[in-house]
C-alpha atoms as a PDB file:
ATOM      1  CA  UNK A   1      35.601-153.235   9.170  1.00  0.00           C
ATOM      2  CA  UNK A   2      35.939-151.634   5.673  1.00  0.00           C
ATOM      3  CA  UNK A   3      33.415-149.398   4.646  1.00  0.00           C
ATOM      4  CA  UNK A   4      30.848-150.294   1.964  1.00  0.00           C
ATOM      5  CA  UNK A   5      30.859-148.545  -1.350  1.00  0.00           C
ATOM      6  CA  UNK A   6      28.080-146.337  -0.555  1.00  0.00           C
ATOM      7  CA  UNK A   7      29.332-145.213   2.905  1.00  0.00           C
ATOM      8  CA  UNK A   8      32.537-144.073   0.547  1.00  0.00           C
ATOM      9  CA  UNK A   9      30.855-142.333  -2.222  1.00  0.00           C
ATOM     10  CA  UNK A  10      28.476-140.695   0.559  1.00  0.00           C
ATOM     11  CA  UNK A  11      31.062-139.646   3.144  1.00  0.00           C
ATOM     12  CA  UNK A  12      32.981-138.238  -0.068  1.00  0.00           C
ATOM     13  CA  UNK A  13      30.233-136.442  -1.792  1.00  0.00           C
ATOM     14  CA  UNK A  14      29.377-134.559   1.962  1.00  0.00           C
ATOM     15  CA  UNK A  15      32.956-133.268   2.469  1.00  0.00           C
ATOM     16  CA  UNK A  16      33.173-132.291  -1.648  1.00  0.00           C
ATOM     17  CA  UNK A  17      29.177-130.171  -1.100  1.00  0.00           C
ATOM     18  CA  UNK A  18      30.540-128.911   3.255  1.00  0.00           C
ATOM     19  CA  UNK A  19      27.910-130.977   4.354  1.00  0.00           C
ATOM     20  CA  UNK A  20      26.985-134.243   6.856  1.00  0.00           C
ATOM     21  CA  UNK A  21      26.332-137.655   5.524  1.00  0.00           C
ATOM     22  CA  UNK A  22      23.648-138.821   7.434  1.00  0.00           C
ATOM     23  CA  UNK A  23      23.942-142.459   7.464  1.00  0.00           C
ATOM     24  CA  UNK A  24      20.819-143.669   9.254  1.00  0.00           C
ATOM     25  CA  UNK A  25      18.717-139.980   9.329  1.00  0.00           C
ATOM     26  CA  UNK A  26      16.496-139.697   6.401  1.00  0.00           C
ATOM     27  CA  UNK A  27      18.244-138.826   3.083  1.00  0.00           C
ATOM     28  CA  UNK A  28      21.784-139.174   2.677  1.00  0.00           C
ATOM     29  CA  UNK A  29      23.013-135.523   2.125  1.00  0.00           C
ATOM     30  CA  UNK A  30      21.157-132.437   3.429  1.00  0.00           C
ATOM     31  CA  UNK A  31      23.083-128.906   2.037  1.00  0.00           C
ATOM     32  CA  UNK A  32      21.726-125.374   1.828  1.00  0.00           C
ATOM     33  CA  UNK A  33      21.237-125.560  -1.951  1.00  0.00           C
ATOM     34  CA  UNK A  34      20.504-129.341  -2.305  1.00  0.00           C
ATOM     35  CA  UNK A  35      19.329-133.073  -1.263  1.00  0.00           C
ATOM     36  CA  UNK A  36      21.436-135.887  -2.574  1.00  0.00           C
ATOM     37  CA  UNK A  37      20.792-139.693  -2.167  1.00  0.00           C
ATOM     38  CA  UNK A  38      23.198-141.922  -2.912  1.00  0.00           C
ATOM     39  CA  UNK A  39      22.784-145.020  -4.448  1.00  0.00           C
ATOM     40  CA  UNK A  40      24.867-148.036  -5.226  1.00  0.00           C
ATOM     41  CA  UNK A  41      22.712-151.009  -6.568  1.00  0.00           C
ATOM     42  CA  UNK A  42      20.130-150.730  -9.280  1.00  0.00           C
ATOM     43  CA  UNK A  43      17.553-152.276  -7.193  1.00  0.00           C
ATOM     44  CA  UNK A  44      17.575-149.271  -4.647  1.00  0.00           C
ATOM     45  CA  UNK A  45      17.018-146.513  -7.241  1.00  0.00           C
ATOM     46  CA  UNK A  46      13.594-146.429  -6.913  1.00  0.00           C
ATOM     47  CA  UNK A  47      13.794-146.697  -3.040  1.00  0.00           C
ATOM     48  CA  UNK A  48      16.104-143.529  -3.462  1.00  0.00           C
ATOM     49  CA  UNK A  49      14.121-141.413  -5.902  1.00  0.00           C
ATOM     50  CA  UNK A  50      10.825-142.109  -3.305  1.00  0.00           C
ATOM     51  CA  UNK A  51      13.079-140.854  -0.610  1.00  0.00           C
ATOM     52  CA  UNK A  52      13.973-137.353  -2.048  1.00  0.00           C
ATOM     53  CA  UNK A  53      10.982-136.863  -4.478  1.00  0.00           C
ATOM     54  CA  UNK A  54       9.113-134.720  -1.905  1.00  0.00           C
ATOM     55  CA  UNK A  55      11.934-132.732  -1.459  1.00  0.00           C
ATOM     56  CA  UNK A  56      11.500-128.846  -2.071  1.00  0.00           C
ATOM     57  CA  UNK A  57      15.131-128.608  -2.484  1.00  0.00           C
ATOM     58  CA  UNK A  58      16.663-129.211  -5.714  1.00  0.00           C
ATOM     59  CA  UNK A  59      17.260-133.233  -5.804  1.00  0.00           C
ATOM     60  CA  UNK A  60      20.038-135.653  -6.898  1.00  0.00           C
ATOM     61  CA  UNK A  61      20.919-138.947  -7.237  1.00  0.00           C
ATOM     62  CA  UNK A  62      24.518-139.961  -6.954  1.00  0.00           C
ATOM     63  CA  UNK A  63      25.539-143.112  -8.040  1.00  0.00           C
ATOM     64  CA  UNK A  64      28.119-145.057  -8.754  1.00  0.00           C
ATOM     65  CA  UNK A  65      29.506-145.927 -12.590  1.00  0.00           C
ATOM     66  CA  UNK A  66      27.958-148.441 -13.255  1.00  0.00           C
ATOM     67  CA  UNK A  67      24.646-147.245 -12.167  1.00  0.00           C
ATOM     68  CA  UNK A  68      24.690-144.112 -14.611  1.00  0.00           C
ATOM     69  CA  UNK A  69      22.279-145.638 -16.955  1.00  0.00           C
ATOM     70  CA  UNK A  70      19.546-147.065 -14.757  1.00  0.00           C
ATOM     71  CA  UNK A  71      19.323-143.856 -12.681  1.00  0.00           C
ATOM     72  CA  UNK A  72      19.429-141.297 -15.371  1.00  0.00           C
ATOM     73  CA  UNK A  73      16.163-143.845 -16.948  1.00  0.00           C
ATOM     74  CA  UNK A  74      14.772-143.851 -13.456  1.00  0.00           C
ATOM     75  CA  UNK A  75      14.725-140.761 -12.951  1.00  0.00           C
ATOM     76  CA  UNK A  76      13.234-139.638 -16.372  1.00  0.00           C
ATOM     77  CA  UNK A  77      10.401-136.914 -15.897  1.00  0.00           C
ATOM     78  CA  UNK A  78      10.600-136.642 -12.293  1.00  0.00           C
ATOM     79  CA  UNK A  79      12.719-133.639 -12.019  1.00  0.00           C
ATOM     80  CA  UNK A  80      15.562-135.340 -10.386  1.00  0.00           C
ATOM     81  CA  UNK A  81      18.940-134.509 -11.449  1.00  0.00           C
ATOM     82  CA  UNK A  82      21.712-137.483 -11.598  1.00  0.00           C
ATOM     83  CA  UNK A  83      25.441-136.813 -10.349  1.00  0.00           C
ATOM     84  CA  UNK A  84      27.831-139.371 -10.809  1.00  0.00           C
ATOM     85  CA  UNK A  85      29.916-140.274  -7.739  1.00  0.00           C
ATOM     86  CA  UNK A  86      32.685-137.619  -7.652  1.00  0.00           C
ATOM     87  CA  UNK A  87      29.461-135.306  -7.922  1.00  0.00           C
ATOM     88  CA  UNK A  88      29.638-134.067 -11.163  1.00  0.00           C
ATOM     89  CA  UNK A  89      26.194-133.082 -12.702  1.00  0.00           C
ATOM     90  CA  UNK A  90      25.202-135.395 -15.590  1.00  0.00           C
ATOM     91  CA  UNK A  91      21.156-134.249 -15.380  1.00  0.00           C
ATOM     92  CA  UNK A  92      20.616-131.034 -13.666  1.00  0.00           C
ATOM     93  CA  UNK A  93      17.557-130.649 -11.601  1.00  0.00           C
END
């Protein structure tokens, strides 16, 4: 069975940071300087950004492409950075 485009981006971003992608566990990335919480479909930005909001680790959203838009207005004044999915920084934290 072929993995969704999440699972990809996630599994991905984990190796890129030397961390775990924890697929059912919480949020999706857990590293010593940073949470990340990946996101592929507008309408689970908002699920996402509740996820890691509480965080008192630095915070991130990955998403995908086409997603840049929606998350980086999403996640406007909440102190939540946006990566894009090869996790490059596009609004720091």
């Amino acid at each position: 069975m072929a993995k969704s485009r999440h699972d990809q981006i996630a599994e991905n971003l984990a190796k890129e940071f030397g961390a775990e992608y924890k697929r059912y566990q919480g949020i999706d990335i857990v590293t010593k300087k940073r949470v990340i919480e990946v996101e592929t479909a507008m309408e689970g930005i908002y699920q996402g950004i509740n996820q890691i909001k509480r965080s008192p680790k630095p915070r991130y959203m990955a998403v995908d492409d086409k997603n840049i838009q929606n998350a980086l207005e999403a996640t406007e004044g909440t102190g939540i950075g946006v990566m894009d999915e090869n996790g490059r920084i596009l609004k720091k934290s």
